[in-house]
PDB file of N, CA and C in Angstrom:
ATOM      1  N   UNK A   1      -9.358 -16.806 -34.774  1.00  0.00           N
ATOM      2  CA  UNK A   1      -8.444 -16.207 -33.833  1.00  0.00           C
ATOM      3  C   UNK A   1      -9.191 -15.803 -32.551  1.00  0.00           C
ATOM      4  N   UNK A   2     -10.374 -15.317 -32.387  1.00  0.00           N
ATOM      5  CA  UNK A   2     -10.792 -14.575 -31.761  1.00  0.00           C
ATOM      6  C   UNK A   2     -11.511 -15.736 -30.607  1.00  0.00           C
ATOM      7  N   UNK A   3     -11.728 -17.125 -31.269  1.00  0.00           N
ATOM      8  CA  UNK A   3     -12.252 -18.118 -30.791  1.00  0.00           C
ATOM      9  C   UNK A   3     -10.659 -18.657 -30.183  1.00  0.00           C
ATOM     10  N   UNK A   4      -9.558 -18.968 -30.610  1.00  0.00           N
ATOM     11  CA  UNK A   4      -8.421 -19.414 -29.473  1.00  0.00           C
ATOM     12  C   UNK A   4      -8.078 -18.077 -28.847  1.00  0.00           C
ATOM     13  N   UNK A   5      -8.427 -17.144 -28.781  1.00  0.00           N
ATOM     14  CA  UNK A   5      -8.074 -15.865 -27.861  1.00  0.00           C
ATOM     15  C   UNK A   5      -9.115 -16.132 -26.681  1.00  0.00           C
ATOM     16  N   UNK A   6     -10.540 -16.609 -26.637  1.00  0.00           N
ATOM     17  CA  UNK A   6     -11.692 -17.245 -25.876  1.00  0.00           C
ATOM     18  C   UNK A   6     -11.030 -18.364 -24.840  1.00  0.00           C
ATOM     19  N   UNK A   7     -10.646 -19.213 -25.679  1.00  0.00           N
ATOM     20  CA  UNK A   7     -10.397 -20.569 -24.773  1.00  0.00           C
ATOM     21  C   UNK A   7      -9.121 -20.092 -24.587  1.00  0.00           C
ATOM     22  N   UNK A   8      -7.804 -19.357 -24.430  1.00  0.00           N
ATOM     23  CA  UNK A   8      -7.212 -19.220 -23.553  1.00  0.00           C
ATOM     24  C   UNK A   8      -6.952 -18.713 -22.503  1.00  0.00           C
ATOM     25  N   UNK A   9      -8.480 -17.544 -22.815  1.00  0.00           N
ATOM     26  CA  UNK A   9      -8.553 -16.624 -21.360  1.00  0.00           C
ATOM     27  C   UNK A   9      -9.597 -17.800 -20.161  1.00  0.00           C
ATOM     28  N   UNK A  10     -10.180 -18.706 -20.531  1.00  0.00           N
ATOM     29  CA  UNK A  10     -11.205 -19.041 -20.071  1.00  0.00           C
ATOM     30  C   UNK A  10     -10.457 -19.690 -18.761  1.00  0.00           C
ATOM     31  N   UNK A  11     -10.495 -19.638 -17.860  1.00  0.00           N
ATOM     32  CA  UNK A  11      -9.404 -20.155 -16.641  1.00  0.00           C
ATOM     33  C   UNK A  11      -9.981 -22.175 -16.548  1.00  0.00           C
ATOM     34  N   UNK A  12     -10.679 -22.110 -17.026  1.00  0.00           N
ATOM     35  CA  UNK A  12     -10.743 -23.909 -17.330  1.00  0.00           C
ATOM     36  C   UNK A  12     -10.263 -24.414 -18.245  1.00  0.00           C
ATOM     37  N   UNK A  13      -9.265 -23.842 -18.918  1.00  0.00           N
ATOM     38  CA  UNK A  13      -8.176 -24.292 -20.367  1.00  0.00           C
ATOM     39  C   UNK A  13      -6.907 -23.909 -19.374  1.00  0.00           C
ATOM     40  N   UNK A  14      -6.608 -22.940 -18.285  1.00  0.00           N
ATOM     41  CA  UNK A  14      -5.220 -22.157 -17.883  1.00  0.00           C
ATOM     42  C   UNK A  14      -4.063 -23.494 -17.781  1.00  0.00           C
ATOM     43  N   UNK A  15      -4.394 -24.598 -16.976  1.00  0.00           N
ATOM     44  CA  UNK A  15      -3.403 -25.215 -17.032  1.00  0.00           C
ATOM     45  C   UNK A  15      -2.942 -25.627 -18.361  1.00  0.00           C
ATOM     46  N   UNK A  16      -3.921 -26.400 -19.450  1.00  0.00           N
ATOM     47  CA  UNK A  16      -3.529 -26.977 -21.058  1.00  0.00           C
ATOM     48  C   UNK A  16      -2.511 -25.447 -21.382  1.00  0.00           C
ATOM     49  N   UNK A  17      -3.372 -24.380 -21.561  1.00  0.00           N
ATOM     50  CA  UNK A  17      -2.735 -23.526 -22.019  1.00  0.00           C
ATOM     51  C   UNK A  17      -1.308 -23.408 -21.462  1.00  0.00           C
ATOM     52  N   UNK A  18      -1.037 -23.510 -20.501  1.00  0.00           N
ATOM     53  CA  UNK A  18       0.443 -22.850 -19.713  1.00  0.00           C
ATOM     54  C   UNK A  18       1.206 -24.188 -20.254  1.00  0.00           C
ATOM     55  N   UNK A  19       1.245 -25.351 -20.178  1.00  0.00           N
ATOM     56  CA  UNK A  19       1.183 -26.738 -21.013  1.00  0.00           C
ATOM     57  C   UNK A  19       1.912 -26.309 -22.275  1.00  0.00           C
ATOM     58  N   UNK A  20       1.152 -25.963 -23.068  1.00  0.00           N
ATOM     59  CA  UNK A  20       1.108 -25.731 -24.458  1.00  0.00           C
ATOM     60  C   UNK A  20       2.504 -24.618 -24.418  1.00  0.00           C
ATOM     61  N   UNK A  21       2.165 -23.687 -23.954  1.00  0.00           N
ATOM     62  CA  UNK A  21       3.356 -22.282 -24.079  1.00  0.00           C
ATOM     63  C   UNK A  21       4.990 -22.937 -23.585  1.00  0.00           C
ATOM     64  N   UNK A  22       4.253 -23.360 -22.301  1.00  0.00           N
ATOM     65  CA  UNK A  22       5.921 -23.728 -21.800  1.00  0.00           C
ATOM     66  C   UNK A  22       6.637 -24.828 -22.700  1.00  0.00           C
ATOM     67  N   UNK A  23       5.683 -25.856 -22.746  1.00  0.00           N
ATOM     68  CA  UNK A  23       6.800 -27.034 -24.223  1.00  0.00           C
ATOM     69  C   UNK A  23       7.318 -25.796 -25.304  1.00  0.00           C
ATOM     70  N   UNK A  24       6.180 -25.138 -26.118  1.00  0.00           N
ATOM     71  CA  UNK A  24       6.552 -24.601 -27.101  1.00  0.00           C
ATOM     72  C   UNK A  24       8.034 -24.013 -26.977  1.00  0.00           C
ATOM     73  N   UNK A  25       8.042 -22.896 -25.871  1.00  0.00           N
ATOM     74  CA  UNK A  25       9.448 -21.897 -25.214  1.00  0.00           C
ATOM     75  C   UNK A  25      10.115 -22.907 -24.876  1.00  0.00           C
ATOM     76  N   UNK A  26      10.080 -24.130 -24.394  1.00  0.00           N
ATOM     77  CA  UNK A  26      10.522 -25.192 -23.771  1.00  0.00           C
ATOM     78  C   UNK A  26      11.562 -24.269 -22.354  1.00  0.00           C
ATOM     79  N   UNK A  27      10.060 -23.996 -21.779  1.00  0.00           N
ATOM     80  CA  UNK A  27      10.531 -23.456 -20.587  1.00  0.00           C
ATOM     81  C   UNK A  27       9.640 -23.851 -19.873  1.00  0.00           C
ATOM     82  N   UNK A  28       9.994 -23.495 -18.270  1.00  0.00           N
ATOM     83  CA  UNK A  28       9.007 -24.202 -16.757  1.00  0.00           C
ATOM     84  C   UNK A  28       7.696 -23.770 -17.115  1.00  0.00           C
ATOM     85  N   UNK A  29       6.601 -24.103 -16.351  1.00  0.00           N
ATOM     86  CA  UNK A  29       5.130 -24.481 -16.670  1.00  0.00           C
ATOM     87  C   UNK A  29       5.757 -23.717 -15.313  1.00  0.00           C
ATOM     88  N   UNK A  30       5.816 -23.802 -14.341  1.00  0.00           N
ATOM     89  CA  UNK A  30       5.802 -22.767 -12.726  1.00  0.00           C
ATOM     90  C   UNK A  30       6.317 -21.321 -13.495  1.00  0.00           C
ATOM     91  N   UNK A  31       7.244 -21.433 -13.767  1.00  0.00           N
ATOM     92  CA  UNK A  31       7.348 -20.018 -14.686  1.00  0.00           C
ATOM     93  C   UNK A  31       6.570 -19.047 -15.332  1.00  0.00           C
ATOM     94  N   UNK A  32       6.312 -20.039 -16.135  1.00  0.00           N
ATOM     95  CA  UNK A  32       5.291 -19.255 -16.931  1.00  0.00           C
ATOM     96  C   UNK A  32       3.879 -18.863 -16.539  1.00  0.00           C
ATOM     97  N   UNK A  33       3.585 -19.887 -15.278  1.00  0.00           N
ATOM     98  CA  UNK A  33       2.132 -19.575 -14.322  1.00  0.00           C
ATOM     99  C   UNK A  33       2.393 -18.391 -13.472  1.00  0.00           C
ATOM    100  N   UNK A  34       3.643 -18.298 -13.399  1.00  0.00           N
ATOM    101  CA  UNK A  34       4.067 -16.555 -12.704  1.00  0.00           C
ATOM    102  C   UNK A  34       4.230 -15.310 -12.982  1.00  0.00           C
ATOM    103  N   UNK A  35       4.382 -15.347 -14.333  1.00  0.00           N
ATOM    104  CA  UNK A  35       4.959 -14.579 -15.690  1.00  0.00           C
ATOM    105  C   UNK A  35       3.219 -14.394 -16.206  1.00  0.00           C
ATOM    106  N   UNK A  36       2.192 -14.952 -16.124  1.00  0.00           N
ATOM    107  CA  UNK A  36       0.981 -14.918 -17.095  1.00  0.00           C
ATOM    108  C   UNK A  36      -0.004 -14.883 -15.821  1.00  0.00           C
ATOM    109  N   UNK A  37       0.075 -14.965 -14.302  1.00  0.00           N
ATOM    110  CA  UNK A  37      -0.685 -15.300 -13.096  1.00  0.00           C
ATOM    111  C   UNK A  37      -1.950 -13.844 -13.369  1.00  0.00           C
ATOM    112  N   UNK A  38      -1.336 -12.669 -14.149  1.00  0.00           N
ATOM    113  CA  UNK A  38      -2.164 -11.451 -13.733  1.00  0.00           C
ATOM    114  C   UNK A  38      -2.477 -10.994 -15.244  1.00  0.00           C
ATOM    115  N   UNK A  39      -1.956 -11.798 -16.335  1.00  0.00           N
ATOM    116  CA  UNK A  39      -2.059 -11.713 -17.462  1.00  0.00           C
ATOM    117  C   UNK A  39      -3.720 -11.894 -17.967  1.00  0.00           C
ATOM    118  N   UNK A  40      -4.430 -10.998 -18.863  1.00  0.00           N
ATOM    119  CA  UNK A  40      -5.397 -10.949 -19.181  1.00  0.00           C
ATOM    120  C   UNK A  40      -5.533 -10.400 -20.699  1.00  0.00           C
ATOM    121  N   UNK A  41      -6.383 -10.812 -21.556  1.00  0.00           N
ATOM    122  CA  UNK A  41      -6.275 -10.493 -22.762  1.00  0.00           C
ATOM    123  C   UNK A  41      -7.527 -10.173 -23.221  1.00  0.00           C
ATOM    124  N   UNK A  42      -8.425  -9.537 -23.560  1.00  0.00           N
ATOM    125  CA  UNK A  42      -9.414  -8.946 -24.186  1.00  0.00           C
ATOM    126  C   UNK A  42      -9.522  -7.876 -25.922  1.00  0.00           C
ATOM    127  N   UNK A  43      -9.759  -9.007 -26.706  1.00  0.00           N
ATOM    128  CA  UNK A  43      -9.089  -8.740 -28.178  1.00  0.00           C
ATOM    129  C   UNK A  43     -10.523  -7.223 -28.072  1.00  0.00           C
ATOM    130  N   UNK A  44     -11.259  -6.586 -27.402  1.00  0.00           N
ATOM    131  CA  UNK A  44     -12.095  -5.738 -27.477  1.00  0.00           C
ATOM    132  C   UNK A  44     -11.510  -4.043 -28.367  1.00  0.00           C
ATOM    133  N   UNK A  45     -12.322  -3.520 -29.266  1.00  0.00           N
ATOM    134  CA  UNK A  45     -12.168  -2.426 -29.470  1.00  0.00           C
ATOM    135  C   UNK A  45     -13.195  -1.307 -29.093  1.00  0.00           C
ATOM    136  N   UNK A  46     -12.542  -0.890 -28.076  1.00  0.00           N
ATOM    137  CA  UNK A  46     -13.227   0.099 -27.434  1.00  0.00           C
ATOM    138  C   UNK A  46     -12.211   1.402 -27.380  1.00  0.00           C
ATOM    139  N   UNK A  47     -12.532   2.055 -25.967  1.00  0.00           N
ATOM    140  CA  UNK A  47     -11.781   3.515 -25.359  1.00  0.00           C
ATOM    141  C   UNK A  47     -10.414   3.449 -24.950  1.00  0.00           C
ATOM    142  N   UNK A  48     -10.384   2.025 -24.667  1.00  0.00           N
ATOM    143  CA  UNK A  48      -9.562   1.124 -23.989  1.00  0.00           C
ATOM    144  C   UNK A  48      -7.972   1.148 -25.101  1.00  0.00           C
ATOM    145  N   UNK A  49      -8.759   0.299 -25.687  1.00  0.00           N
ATOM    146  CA  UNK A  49      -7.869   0.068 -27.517  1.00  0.00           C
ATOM    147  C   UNK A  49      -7.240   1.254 -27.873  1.00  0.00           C
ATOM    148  N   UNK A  50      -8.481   1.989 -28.064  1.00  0.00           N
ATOM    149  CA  UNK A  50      -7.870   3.331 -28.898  1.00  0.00           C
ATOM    150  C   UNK A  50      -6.854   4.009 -27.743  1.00  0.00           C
ATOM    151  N   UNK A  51      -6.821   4.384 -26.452  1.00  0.00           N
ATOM    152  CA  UNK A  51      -5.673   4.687 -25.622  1.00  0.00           C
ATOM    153  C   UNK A  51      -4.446   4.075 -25.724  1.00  0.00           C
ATOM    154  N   UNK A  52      -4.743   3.041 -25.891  1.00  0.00           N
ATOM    155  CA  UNK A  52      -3.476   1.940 -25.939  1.00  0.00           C
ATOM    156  C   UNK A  52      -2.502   2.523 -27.072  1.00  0.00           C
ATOM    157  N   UNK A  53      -3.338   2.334 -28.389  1.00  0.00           N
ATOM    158  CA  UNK A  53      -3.239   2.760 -29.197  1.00  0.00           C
ATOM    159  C   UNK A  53      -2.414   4.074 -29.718  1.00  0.00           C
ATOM    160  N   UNK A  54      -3.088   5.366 -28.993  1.00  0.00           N
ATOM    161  CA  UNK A  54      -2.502   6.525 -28.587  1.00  0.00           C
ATOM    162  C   UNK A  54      -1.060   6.613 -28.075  1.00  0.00           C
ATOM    163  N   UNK A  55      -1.008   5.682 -27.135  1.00  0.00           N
ATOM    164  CA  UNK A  55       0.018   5.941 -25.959  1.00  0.00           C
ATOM    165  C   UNK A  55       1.604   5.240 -27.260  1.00  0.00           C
ATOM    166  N   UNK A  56       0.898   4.075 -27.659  1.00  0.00           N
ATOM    167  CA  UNK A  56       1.982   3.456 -28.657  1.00  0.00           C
ATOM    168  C   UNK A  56       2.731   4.515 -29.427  1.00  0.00           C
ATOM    169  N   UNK A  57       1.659   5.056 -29.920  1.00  0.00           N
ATOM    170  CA  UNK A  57       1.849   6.272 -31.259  1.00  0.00           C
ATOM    171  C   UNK A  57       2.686   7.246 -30.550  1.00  0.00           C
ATOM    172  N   UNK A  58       1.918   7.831 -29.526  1.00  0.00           N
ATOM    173  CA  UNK A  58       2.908   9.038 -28.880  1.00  0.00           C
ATOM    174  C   UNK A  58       4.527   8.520 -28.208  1.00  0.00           C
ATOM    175  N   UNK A  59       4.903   7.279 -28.018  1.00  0.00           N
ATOM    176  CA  UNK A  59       6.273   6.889 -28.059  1.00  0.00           C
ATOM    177  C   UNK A  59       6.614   7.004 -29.078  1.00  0.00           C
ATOM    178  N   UNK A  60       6.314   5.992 -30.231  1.00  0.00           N
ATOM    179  CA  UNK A  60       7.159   5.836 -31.370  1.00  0.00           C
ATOM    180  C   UNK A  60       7.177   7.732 -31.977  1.00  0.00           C
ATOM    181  N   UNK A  61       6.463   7.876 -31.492  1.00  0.00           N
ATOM    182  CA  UNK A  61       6.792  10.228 -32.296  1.00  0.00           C
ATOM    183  C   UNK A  61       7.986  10.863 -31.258  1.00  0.00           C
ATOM    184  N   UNK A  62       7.879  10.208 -29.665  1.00  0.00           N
ATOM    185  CA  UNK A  62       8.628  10.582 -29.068  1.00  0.00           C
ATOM    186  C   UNK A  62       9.953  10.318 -29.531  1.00  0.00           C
ATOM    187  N   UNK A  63      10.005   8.972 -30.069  1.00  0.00           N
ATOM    188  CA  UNK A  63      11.207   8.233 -30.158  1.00  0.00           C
ATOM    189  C   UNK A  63      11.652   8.476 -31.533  1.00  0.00           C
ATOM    190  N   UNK A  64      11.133   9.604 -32.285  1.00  0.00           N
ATOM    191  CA  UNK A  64      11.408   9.641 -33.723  1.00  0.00           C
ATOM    192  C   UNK A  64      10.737   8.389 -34.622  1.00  0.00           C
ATOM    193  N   UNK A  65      10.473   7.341 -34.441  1.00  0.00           N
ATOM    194  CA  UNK A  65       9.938   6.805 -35.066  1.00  0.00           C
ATOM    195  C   UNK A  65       8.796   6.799 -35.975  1.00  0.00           C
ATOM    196  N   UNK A  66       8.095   8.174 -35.728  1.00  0.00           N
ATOM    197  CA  UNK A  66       6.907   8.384 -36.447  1.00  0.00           C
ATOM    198  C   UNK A  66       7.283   9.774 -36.651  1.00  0.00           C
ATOM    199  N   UNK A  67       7.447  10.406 -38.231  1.00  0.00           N
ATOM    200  CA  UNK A  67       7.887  11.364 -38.591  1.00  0.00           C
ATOM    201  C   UNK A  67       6.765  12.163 -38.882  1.00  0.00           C
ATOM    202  N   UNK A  68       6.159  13.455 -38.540  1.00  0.00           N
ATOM    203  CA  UNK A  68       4.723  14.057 -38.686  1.00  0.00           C
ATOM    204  C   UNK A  68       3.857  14.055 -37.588  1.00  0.00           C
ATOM    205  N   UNK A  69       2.849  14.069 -37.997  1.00  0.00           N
ATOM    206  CA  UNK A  69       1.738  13.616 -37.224  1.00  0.00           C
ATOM    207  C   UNK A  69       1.507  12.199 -36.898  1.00  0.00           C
ATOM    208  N   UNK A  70       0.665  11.799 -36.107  1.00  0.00           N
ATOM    209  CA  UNK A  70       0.562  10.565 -35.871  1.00  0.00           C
ATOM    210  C   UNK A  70      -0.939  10.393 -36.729  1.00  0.00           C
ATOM    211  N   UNK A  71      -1.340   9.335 -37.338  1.00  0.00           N
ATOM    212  CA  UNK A  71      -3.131   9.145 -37.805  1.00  0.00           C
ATOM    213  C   UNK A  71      -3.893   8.589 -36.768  1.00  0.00           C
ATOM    214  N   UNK A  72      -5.265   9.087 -37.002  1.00  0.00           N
ATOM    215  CA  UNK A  72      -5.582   8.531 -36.081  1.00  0.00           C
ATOM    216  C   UNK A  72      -6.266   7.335 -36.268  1.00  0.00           C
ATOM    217  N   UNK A  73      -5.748   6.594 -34.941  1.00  0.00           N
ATOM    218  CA  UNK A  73      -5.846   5.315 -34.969  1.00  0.00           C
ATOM    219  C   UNK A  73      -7.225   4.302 -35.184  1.00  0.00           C
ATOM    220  N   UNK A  74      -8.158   4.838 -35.533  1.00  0.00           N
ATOM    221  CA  UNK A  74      -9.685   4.338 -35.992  1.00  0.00           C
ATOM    222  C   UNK A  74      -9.167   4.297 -37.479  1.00  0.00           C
ATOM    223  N   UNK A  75      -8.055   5.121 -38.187  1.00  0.00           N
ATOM    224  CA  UNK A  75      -8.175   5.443 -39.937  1.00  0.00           C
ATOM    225  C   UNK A  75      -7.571   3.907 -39.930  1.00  0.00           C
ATOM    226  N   UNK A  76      -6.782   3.160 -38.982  1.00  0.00           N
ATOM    227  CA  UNK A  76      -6.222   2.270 -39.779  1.00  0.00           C
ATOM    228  C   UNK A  76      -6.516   0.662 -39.040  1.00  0.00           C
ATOM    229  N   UNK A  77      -7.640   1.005 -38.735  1.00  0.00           N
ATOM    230  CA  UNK A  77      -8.325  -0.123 -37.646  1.00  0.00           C
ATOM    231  C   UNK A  77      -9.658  -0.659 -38.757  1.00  0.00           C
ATOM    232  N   UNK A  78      -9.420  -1.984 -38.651  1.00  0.00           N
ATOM    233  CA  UNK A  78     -10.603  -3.284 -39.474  1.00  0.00           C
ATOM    234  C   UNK A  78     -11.007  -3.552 -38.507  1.00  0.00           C
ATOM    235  N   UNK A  79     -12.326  -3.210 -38.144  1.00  0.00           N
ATOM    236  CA  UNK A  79     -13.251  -4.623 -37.028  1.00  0.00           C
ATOM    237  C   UNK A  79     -13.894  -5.181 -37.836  1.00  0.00           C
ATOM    238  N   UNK A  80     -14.029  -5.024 -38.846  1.00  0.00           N
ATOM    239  CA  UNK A  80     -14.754  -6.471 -39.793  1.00  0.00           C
ATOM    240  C   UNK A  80     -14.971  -7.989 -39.273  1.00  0.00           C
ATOM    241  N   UNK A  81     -14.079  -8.553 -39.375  1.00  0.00           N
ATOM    242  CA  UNK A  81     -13.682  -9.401 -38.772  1.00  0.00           C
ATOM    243  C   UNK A  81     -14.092  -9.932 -36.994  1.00  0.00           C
ATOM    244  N   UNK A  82     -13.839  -9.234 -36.960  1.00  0.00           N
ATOM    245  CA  UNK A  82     -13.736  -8.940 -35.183  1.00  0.00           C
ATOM    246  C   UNK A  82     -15.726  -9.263 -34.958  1.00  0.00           C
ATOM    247  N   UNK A  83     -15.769  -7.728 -35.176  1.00  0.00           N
ATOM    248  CA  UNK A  83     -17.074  -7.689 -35.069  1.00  0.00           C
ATOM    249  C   UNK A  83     -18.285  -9.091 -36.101  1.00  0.00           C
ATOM    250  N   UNK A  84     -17.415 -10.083 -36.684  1.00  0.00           N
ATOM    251  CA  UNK A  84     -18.219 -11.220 -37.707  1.00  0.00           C
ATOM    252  C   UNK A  84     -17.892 -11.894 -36.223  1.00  0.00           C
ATOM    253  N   UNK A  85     -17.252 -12.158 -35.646  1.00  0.00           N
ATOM    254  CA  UNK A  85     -17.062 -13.493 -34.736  1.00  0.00           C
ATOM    255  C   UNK A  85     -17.645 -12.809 -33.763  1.00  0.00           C
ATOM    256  N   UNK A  86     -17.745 -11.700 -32.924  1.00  0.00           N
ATOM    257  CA  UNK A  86     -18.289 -11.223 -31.474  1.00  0.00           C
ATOM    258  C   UNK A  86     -18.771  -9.960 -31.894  1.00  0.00           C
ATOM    259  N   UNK A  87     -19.492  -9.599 -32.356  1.00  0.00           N
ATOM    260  CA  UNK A  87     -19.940  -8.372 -32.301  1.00  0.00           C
ATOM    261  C   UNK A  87     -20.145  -7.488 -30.830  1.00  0.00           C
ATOM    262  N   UNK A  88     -20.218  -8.046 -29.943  1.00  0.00           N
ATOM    263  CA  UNK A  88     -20.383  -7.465 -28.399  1.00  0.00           C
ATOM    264  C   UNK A  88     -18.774  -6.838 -28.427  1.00  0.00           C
ATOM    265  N   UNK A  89     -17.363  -7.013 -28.956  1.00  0.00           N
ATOM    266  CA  UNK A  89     -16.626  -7.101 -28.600  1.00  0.00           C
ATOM    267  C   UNK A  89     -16.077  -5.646 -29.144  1.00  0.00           C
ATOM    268  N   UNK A  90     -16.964  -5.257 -30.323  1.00  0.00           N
ATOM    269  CA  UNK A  90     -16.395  -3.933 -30.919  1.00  0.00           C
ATOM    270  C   UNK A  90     -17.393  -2.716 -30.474  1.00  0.00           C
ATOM    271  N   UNK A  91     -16.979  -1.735 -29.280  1.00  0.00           N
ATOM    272  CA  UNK A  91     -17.259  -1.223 -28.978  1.00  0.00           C
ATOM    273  C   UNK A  91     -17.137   0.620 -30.192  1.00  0.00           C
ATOM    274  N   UNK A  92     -16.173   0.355 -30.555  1.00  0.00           N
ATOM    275  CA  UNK A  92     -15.920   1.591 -31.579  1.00  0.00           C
ATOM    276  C   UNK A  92     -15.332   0.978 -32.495  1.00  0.00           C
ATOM    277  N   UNK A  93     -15.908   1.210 -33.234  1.00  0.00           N
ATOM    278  CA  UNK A  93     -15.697   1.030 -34.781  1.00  0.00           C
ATOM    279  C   UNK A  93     -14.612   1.886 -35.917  1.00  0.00           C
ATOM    280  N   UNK A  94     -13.925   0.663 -36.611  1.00  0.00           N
ATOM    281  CA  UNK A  94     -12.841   1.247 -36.992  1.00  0.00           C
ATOM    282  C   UNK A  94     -13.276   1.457 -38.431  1.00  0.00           C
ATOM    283  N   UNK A  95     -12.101   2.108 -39.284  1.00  0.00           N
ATOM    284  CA  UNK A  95     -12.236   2.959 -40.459  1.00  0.00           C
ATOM    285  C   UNK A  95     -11.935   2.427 -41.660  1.00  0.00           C
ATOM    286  N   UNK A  96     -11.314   1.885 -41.503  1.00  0.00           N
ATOM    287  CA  UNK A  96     -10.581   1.062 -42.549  1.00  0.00           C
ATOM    288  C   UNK A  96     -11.170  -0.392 -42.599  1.00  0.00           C
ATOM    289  N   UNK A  97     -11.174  -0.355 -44.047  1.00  0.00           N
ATOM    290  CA  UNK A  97     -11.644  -1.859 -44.699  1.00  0.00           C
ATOM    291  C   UNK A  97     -11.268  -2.148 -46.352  1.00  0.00           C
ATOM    292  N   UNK A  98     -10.520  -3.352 -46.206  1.00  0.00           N
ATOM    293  CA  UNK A  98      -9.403  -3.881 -48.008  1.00  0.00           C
ATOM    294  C   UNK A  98     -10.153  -3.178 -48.714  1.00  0.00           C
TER     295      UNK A  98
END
């Protein structure tokens, strides 16, 4: 995963990639180069992650969706994985492992 998450950020795949998405949606290739032009993806776990993370949690509590407390989000995070294919990529390390 972490290797097609690579070659689609890599801007020398962008056209195949936009290719690939738009048949799939079977929608415009101009579209979708407009819709994805500022789009960036970095599978990284860092300060970054865990905010993201946060901000998710504190909607779904806003929104009732999370009844209690919220956990925190390292208890239910695997970089196992992550960190086997890029280790540069796991900046904080998560808690959980099968």
């Amino acid at each position: 995963m972490t290797k097609a998450q690579a070659y689609v950020a890599d801007p020398a795949n962008k056209d195949e990639v936009l290719k690939i998405v738009s048949d799939f949606q079977k929608q415009p290739v101009g579209m979708n180069a407009a819709l994805l032009s500022d789009y960036t993806f970095r599978p990284n776990v860092d300060k970054s992650y865990v905010d993201d993370m946060l901000a998710i949690a504190g909607y779904l509590k806003a929104t009732n969706r999370i009844q209690g407390d919220a956990k925190d989000v390292l208890s239910y995070t695997f970089t196992g994985p992550l960190k086997a294919a890029n280790a540069a990529a796991v900046e904080v390390e998560g808690q959980w492992a099968p």
